[in-house]
Protein backbone atom coordinates (compact mmCIF):
# COMPACT_ATOMS: atom_id res chain seq x y z
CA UNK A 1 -21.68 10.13 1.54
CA UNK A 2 -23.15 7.09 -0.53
CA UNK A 3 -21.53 6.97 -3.25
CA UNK A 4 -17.78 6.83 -3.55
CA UNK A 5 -16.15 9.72 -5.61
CA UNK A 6 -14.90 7.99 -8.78
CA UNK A 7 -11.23 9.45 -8.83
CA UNK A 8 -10.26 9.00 -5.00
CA UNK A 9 -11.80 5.60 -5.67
CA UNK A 10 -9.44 4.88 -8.17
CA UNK A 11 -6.62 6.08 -6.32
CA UNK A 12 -7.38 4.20 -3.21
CA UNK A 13 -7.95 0.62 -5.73
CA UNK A 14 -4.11 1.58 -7.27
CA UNK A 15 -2.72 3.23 -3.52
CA UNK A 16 -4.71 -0.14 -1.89
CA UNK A 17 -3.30 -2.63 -5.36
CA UNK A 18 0.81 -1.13 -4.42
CA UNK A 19 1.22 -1.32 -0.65
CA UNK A 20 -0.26 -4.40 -0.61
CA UNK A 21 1.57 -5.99 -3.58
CA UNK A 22 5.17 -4.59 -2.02
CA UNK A 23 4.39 -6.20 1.14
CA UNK A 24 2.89 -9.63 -0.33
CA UNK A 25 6.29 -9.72 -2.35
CA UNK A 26 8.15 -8.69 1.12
CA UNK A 27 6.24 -11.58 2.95
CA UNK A 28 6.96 -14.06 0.10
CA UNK A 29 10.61 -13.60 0.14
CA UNK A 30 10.98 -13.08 3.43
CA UNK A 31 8.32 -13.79 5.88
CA UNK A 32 8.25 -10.61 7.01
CA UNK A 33 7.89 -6.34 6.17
CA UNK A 34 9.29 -3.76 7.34
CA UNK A 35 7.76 -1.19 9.75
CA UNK A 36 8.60 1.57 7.48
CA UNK A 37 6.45 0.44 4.70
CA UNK A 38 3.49 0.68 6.70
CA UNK A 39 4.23 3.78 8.04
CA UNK A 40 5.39 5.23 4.48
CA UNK A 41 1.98 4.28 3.03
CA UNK A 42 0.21 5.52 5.86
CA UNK A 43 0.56 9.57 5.18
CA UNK A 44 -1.44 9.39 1.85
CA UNK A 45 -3.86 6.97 3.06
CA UNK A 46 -4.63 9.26 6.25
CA UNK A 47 -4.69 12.03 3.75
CA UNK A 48 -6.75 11.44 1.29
CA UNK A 49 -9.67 10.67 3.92
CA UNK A 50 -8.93 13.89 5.46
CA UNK A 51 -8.99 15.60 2.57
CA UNK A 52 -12.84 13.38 1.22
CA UNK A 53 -14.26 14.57 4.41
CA UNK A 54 -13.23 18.30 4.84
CA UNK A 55 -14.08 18.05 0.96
CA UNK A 56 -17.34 16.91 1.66
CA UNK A 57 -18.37 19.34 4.89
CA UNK A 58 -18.65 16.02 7.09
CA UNK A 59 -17.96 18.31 10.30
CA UNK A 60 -15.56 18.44 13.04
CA UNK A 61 -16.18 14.89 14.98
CA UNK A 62 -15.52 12.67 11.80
CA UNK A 63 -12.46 14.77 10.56
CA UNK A 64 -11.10 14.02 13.71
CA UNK A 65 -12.62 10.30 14.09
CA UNK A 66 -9.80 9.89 11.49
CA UNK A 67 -6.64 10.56 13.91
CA UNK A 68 -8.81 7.76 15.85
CA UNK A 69 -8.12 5.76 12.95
CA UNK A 70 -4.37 6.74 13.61
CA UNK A 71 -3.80 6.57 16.68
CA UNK A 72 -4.66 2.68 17.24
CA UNK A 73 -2.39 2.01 13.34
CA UNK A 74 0.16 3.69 15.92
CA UNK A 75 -0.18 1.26 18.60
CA UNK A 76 1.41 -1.69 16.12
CA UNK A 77 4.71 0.20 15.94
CA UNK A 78 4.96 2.03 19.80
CA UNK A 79 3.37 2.66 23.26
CA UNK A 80 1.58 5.52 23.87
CA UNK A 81 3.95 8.06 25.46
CA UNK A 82 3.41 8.23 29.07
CA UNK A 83 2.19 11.61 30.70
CA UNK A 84 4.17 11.22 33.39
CA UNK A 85 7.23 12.38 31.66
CA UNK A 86 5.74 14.92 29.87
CA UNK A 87 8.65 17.11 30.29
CA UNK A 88 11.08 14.54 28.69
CA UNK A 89 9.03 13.45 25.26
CA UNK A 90 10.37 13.93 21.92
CA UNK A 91 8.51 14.95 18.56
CA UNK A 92 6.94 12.04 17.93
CA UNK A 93 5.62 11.37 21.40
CA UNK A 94 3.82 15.09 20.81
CA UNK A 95 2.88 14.23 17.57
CA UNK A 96 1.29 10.98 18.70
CA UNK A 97 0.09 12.48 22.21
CA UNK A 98 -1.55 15.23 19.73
CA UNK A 99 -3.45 12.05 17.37
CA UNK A 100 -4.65 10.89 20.47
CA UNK A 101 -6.21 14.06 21.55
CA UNK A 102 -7.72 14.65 17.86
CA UNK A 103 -9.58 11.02 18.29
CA UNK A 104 -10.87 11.57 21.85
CA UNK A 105 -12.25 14.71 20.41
CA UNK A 106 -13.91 12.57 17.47
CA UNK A 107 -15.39 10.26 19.74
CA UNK A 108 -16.25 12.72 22.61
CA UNK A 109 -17.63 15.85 20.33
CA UNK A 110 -19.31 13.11 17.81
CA UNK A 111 -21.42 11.23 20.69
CA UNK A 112 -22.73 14.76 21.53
CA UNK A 113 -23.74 16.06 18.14
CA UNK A 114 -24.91 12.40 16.92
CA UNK A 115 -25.34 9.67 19.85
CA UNK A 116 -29.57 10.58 19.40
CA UNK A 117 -29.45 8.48 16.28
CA UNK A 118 -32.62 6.39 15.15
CA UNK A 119 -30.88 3.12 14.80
CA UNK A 120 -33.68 1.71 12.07
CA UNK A 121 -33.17 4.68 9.86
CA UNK A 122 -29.28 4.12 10.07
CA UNK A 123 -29.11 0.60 8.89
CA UNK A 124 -31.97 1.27 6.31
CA UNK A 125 -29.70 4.51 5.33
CA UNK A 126 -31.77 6.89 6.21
CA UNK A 127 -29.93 8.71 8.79
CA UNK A 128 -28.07 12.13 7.36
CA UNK A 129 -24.83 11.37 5.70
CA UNK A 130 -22.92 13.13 8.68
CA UNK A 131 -24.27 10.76 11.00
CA UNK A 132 -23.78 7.58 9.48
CA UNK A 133 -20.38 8.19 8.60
CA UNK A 134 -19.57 9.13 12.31
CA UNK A 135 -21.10 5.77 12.80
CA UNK A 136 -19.41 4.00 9.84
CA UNK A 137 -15.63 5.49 11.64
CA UNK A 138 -16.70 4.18 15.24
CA UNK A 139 -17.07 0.60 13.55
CA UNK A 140 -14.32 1.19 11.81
CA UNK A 141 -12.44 2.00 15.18
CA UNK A 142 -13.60 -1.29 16.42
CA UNK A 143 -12.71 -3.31 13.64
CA UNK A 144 -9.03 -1.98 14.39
CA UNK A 145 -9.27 -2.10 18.07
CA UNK A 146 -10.16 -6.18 17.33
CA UNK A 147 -7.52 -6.77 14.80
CA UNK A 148 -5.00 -5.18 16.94
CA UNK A 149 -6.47 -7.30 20.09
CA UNK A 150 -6.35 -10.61 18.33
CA UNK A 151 -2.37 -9.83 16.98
CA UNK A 152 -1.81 -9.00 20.66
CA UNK A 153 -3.67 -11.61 22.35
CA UNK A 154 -1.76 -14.09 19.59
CA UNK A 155 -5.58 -15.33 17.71
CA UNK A 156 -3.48 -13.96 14.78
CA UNK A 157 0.48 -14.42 14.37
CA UNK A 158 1.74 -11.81 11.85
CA UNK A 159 2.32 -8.69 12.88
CA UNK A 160 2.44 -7.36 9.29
CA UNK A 161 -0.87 -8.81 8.82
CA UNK A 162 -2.21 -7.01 11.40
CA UNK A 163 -0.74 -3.69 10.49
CA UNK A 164 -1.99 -4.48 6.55
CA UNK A 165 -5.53 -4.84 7.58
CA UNK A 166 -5.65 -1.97 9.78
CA UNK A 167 -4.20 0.26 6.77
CA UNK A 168 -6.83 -1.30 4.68
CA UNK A 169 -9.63 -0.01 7.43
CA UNK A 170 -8.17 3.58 7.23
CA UNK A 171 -8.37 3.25 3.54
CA UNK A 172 -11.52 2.26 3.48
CA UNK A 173 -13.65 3.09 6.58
CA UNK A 174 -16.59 1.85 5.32
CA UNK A 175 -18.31 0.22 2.21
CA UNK A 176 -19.23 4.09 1.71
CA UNK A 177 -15.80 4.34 0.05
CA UNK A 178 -16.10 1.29 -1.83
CA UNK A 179 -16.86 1.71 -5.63
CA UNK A 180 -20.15 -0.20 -6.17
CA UNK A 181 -19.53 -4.25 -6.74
CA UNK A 182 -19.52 -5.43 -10.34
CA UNK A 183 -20.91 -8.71 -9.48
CA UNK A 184 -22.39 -8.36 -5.87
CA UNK A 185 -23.47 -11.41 -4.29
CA UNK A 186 -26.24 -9.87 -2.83
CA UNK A 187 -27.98 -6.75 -3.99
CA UNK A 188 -28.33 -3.89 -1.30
CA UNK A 189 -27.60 -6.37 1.56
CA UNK A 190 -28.90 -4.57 4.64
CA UNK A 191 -25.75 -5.31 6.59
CA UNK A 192 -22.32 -6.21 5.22
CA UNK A 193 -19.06 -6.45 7.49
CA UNK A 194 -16.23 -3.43 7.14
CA UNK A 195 -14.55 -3.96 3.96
CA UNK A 196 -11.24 -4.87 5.98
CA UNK A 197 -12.95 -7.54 7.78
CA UNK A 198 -13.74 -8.81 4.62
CA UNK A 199 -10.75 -8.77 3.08
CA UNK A 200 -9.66 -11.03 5.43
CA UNK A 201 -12.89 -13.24 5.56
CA UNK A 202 -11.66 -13.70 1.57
CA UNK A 203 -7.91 -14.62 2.68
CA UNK A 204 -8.77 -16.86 5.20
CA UNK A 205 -11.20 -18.63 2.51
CA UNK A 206 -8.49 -20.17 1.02
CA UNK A 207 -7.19 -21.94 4.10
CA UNK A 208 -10.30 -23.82 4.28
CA UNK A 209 -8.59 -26.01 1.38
CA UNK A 210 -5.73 -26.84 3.41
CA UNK A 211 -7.01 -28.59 6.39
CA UNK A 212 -8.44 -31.59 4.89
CA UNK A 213 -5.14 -32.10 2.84
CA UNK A 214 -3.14 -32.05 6.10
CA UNK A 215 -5.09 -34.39 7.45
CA UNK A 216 -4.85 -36.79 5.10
CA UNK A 217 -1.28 -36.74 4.78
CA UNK A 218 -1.27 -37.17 8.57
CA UNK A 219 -3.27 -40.65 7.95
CA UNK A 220 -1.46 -41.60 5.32
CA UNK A 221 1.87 -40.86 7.65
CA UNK A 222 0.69 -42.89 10.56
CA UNK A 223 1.09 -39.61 12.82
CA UNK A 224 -2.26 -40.05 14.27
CA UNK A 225 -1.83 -42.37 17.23
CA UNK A 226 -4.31 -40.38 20.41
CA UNK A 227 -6.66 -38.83 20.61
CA UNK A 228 -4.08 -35.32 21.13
CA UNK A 229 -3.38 -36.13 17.28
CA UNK A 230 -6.83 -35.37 16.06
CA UNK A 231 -7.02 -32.24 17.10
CA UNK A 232 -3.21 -31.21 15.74
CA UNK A 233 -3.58 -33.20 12.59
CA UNK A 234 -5.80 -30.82 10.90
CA UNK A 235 -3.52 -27.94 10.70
CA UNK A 236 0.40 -29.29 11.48
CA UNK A 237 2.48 -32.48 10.50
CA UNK A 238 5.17 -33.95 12.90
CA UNK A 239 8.92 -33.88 11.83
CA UNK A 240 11.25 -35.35 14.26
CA UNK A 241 12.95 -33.23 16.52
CA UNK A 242 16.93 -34.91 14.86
CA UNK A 243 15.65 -33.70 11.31
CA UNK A 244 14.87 -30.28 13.31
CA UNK A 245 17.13 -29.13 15.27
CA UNK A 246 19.67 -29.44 11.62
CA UNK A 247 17.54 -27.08 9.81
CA UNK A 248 16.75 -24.98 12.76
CA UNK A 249 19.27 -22.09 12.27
CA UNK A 250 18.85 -21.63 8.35
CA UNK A 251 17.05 -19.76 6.31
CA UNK A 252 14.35 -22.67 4.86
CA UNK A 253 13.55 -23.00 8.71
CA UNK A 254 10.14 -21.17 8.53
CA UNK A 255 8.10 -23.50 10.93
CA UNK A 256 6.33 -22.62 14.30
CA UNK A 257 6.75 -25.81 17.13
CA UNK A 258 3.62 -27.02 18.86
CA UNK A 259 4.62 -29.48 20.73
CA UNK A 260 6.24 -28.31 24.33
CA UNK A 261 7.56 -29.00 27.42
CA UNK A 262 6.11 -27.41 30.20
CA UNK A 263 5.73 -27.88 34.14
CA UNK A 264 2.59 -28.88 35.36
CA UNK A 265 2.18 -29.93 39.26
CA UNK A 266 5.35 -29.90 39.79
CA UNK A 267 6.87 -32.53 37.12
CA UNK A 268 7.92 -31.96 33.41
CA UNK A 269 5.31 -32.49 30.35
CA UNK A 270 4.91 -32.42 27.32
CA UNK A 271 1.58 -30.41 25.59
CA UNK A 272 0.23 -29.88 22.04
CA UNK A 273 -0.87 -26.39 21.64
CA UNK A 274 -3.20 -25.33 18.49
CA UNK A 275 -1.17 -21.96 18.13
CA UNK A 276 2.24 -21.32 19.02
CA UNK A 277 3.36 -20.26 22.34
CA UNK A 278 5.11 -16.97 22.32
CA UNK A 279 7.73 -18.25 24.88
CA UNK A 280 9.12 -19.64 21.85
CA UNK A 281 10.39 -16.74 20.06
CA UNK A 282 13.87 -17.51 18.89
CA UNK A 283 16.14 -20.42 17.78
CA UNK A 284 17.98 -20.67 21.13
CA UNK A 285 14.30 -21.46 22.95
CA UNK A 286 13.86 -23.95 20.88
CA UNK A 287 17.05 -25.68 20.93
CA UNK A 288 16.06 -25.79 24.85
CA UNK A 289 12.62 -27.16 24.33
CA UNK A 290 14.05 -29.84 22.07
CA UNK A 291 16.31 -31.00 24.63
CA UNK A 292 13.70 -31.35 27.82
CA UNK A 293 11.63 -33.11 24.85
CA UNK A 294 14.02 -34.97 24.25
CA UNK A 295 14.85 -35.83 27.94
CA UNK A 296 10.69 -36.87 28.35
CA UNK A 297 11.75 -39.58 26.07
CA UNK A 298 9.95 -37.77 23.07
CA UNK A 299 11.67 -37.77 19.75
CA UNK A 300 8.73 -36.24 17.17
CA UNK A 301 6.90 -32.96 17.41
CA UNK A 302 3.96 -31.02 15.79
CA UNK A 303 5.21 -28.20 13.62
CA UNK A 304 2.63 -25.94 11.39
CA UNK A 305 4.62 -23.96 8.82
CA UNK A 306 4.98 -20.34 8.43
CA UNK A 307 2.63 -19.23 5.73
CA UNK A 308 2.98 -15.56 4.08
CA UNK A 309 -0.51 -14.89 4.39
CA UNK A 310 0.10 -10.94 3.14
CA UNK A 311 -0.32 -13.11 -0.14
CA UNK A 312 -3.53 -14.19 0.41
CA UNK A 313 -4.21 -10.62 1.61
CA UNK A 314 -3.76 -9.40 -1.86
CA UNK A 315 -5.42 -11.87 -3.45
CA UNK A 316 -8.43 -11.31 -1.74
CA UNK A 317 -8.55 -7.71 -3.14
CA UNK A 318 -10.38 -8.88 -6.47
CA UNK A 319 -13.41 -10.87 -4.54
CA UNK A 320 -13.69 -7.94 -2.27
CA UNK A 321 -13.94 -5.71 -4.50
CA UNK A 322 -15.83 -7.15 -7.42
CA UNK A 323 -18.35 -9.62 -5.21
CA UNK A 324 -18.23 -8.07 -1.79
CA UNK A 325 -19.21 -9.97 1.60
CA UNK A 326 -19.76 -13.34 1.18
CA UNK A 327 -21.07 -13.03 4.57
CA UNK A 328 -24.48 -11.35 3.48
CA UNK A 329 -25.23 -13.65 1.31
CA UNK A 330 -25.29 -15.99 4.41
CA UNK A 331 -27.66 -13.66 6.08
CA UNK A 332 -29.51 -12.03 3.87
C-alpha cells in the first residue's frame, strides 16, 4: 500500500475536517467534549480501515492490528474488564474483552508471519506492502500507547486531546494513507514521524509564540522576584489569591493553580510546580489550598490558563497535510 486510494482519502480529509471541527468548537465554548463524540466518530473511522485492508488482501495480522488500534482508543473512556468476573460482564465488557483478543492476535500472528523483516529494505520501502504496513500499525500502536501514557502520567492535560489524537492515528495509521503533500518540505524524506504525531508537532508550534510574550509581561509586572520566578514566568502570570478565590466558582474561571502548599519534613510549604498537580481537581481543593497559602503568609500565586488546544488541533490539519513533517526537514 503506497499510495493512498483517492476516494477513502477524501473521505478521511472531510470524516478527519468534521470530528475535529465539532470538537474544536466544543473545546472553544466549553473547555471540554464529550465522550460520546469520540466514540460516535470512532465506528466509521475503525471501518473504513477495515474495510482498505480486507479491500486490499493485507492478511489476517494487520486486519486485526486494527482492533489493536481499538482497544488502547478504549482505554481513554474505561478499564479493561477484569477476568476475574468473567461470569458477571456485560456486552460491552465482551465486546471490548473480544477487541482485545483481535489485537493480541495482530501482534502475536503478525510477529510470526513478518518479525524476519530486513530493516534497510523497510525504511528504503522495499519490504512487501504486507509487511510494512504490519510495521506501519505497530508504530502506530506505539504512538497511541505514548499519547495515552503522557495524558495519564499528566505530560499532557486534556483528556479530549488525547482521545483526538489517538482517533487521528486510527485514521491515519501511517503516512501510507496520507494523500501525497502539495508542498512537501522535504521530498521522499527517508523517515517522517506518524501523521498524528505530527499533527500535534504543528499544534504545539504555535505555543512557541506564547512564551516569550508571557515573559515579558511578567517583567513588565514586577512578578519576577527569585530565582523560582524564572522558571514559572515563561508559561504562567501571578494573580492574587483575593482576586481568585471571587472568580473561582464561575464560569470565566478557566485557570490551572501552580503555586501549592504542601508538607515537606514535617512543616507546611509552599512549591511552584511547572504543570498542575492533579490533587487539585475541583473548586473546593482549591479554596483549601488558598487558605494554607494564605496562612504561610502568601497572598499571590502562579496560575497558567486553560487553553482549548483541540483548536490548535484543527488548525494544524492544513500544514500536515499540505507540507508534512517539519521534523524531516530537520533531519534530512
Amino acid at each position: 500500500m503506497t499510495v493512498a486510494d483517492p476516494l477513502l482519502s477524501t473521505l478521511r480529509i472531510s470524516i478527519l475536517a468534521i470530528f475535529m471541527a465539532a470538537a474544536a468548537r466544543s473545546d472553544f465554548e466549553t473547555l471540554s467534549v464529550r465522550d460520546r463524540h469520540w466514540i460516535r466518530w470512532a465506528v466509521p473511522v475503525a471501518l473504513i480501515l477495515l474495510v482498505e485492508i480486507a479491500s486490499e488482501n493485507m492478511g489476517l495480522a494487520n486486519f486485526c492490528m486494527v482492533f489493536s488500534l481499538v482497544a488502547i482508543f478504549s482505554f481513554c473512556f474505561s478499564d479493561p474488564p477484569d477476568p476475574r468476573d468473567f461470569r458477571d460482564w456485560n456486552q460491552n465488557q465482551f465486546l471490548l474483552a473480544l477487541t482485545y483478543a483481535l489485537g493480541l492476535v495482530g501482534f502475536v500472528y503478525g510477529a510470526n508471519v513478518y518479525s524476519d523483516t530486513n530493516f534497510v529494505d523497510l525504511v528504503l520501502g522495499d519490504e512487501s506492502k504486507e509487511t510494512t504496513l504490519w510495521w506501519s500499525m505497530n508504530g502506530a500502536f506505539l504512538t497511541s500507547a505514548i499519547f495515552y501514557g503522557s495524558w495519564r502520567i499528566g505530560l499532557i492535560q486534556g483528556g479530549a486531546d488525547v482521545k483526538a489524537l489517538i482517533l487521528v492515528t486510527l485514521l491515519f495509521p501511517s503516512w501510507s494513507f496520507v494523500p501525497d503533500q502539495m508542498y512537501p518540505l522535504v521530498e521522499d524524506p527517508i523517515f517522517r514521524m506518524p501523521p498524528s504525531m505530527v499533527l500535534f508537532i504543528w499544534a504545539a508550534a504555535a505555543f512557541l509564540v506564547a512564551p516569550p510574550i508571557i515573559f515579558v509581561q511578567n517583567v513588565a509586572r514586577g512578578n519576577i522576584s527569585t530565582p523560582s520566578d524564572l522558571k514559572m514566568a515563561w508559561h504562567a502570570t501571578k494573580r492574587r489569591i483575593s482576586e481568585l478565590k471571587e472568580i473561582l466558582d464561575s464560569e470565566s474561571y478557566q485557570s490551572w493553580i501552580l503555586t501549592e502548599a504542601i508538607e515537606k519534613n514535617g512543616e507546611m510549604t509552599a512549591v511552584d510546580r511547572i504543570l498542575p498537580s492533579r490533587r487539585l481537581s475541583n473548586a473546593q481543593d482549591e479554596h483549601k489550598q488558598f487558605e494554607l497559602l494564605e496562612e504561610l503568609g502568601i497572598d499571590s500565586v502562579w496560575i497558567t490558563s486553560k487553553h482549548p488546544f483541540l483548536v490548535y488541533l484543527f488548525l494544524a490539519i492544513l500544514p500536515m497535510l499540505l507540507l508534512g513533517d517539519p521534523l524531516s526537514y530537520l533531519i534530512r
